[in-house]
Protein backbone atom coordinates (compact mmCIF):
# COMPACT_ATOMS: atom_id res chain seq x y z
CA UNK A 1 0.00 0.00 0.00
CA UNK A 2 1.23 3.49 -0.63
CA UNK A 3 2.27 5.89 2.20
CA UNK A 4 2.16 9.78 1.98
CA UNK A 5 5.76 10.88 1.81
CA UNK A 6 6.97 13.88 0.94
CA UNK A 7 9.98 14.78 -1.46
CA UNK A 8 11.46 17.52 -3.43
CA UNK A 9 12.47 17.55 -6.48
CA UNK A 10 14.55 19.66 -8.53
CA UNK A 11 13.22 22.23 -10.72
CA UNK A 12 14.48 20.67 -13.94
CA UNK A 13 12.60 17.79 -12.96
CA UNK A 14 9.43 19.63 -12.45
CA UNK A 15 9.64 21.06 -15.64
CA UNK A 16 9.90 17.96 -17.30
CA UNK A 17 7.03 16.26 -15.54
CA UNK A 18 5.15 19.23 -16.22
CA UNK A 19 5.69 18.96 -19.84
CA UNK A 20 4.76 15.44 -19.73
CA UNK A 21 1.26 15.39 -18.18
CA UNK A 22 -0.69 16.23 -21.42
CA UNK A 23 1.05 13.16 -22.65
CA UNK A 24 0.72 10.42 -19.71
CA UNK A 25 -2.58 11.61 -17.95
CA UNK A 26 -4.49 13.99 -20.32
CA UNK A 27 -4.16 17.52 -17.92
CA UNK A 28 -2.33 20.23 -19.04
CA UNK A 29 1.00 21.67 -17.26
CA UNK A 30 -0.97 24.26 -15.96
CA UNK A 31 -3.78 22.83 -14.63
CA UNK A 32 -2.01 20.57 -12.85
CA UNK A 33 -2.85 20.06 -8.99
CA UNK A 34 -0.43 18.30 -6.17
CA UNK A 35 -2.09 15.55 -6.44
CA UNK A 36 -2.22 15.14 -10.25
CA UNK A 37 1.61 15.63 -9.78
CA UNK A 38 1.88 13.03 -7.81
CA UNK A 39 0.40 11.08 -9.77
CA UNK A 40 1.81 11.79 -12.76
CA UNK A 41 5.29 11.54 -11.40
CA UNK A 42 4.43 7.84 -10.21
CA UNK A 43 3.74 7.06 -13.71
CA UNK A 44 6.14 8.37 -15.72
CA UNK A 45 8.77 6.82 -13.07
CA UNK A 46 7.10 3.37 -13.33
CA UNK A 47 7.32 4.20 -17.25
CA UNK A 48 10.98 4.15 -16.73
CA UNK A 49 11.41 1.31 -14.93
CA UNK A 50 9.57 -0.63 -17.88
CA UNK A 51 11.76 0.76 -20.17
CA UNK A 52 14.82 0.08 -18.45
CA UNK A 53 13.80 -3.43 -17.67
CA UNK A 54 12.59 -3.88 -21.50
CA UNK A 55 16.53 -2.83 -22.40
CA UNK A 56 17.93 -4.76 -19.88
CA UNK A 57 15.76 -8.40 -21.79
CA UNK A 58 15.86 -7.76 -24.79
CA UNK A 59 18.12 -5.05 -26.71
CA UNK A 60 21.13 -5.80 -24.55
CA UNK A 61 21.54 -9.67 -24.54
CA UNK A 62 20.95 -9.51 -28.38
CA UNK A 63 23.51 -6.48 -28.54
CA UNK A 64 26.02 -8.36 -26.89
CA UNK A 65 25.42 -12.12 -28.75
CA UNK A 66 25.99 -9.82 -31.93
CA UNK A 67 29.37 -8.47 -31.37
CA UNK A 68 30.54 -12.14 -29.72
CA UNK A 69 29.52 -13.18 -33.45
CA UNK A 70 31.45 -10.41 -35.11
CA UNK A 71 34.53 -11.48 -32.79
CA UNK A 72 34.37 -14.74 -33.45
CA UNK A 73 33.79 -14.90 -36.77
CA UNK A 74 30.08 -16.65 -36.82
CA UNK A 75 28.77 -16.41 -39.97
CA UNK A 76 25.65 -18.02 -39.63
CA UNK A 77 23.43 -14.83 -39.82
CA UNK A 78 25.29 -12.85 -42.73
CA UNK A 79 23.92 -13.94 -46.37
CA UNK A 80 25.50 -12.94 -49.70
CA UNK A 81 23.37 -10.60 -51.75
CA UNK A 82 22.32 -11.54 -55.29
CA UNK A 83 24.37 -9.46 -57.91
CA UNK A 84 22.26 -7.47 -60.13
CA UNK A 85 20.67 -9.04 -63.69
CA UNK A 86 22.95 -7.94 -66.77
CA UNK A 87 20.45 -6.82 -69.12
CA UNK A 88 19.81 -8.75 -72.24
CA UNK A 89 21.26 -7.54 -75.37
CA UNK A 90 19.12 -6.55 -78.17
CA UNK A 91 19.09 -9.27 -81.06
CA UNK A 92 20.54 -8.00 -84.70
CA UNK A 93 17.00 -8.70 -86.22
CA UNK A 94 15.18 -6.32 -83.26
CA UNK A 95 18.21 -3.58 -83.92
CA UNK A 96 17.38 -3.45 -87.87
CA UNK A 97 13.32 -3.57 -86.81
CA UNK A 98 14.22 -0.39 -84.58
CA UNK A 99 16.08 1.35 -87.07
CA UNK A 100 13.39 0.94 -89.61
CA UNK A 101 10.34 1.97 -87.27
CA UNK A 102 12.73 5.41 -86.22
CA UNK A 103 13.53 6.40 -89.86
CA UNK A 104 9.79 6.30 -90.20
CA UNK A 105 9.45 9.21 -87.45
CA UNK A 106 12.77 10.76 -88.85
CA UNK A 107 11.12 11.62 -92.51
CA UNK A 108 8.19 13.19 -90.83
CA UNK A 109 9.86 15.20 -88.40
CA UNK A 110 11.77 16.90 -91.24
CA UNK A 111 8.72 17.65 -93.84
CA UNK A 112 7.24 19.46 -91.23
């Protein structure tokens, strides 16, 4: 159960609960009463310690098994890339089609 005890905090602190009370608990900075504050600090420090416990499961134990990989060489997760398609070459037959079908556009182009 909670008890009533009292603390100060420093005014940077303040100011940054403050500024985060629209965000956690819907009331503006300046509406905010003591008890609202109180509240609100609760949260965002139980908001924290989710966030540092998340960090301490997850990113960090992954982190760590990725550089002991890099050190020791485990290749297991690393994948070569396919290289890139050379287009195909135009056939002799399509080249001669295309030359014909342009010349057609050519003639026009200069009777105009």
């Amino acid at each position: 159960m909670a008890q009533n005890t009292r603390v100060r905090i420093e005014a940077d602190i303040e100011a940054y609960v403050r500024a985060q009370s629209e965000r956690v608990i819907g009331v503006s900075s300046q509406q905010l009463s003591a008890a609202d504050l109180t509240t609100l600090t609760n949260r965002i420090i139980y908001e924290h310690k989710l966030a540092q416990s998340m960090m301490r499961q997850e990113f960090i134990p992954r982190f760590l098994s990725w550089l002991k990989g890099i050190a020791t060489g485990d290749n297991n997760k690393v994948f070569a890339l396919p290289k890139a398609q050379q287009p195909a070459l135009i056939e002799a037959q399509d080249q001669d089609m295309i030359a014909d079908f342009a010349a057609q556009f050519e003639g026009d182009n200069h009777a105009a």
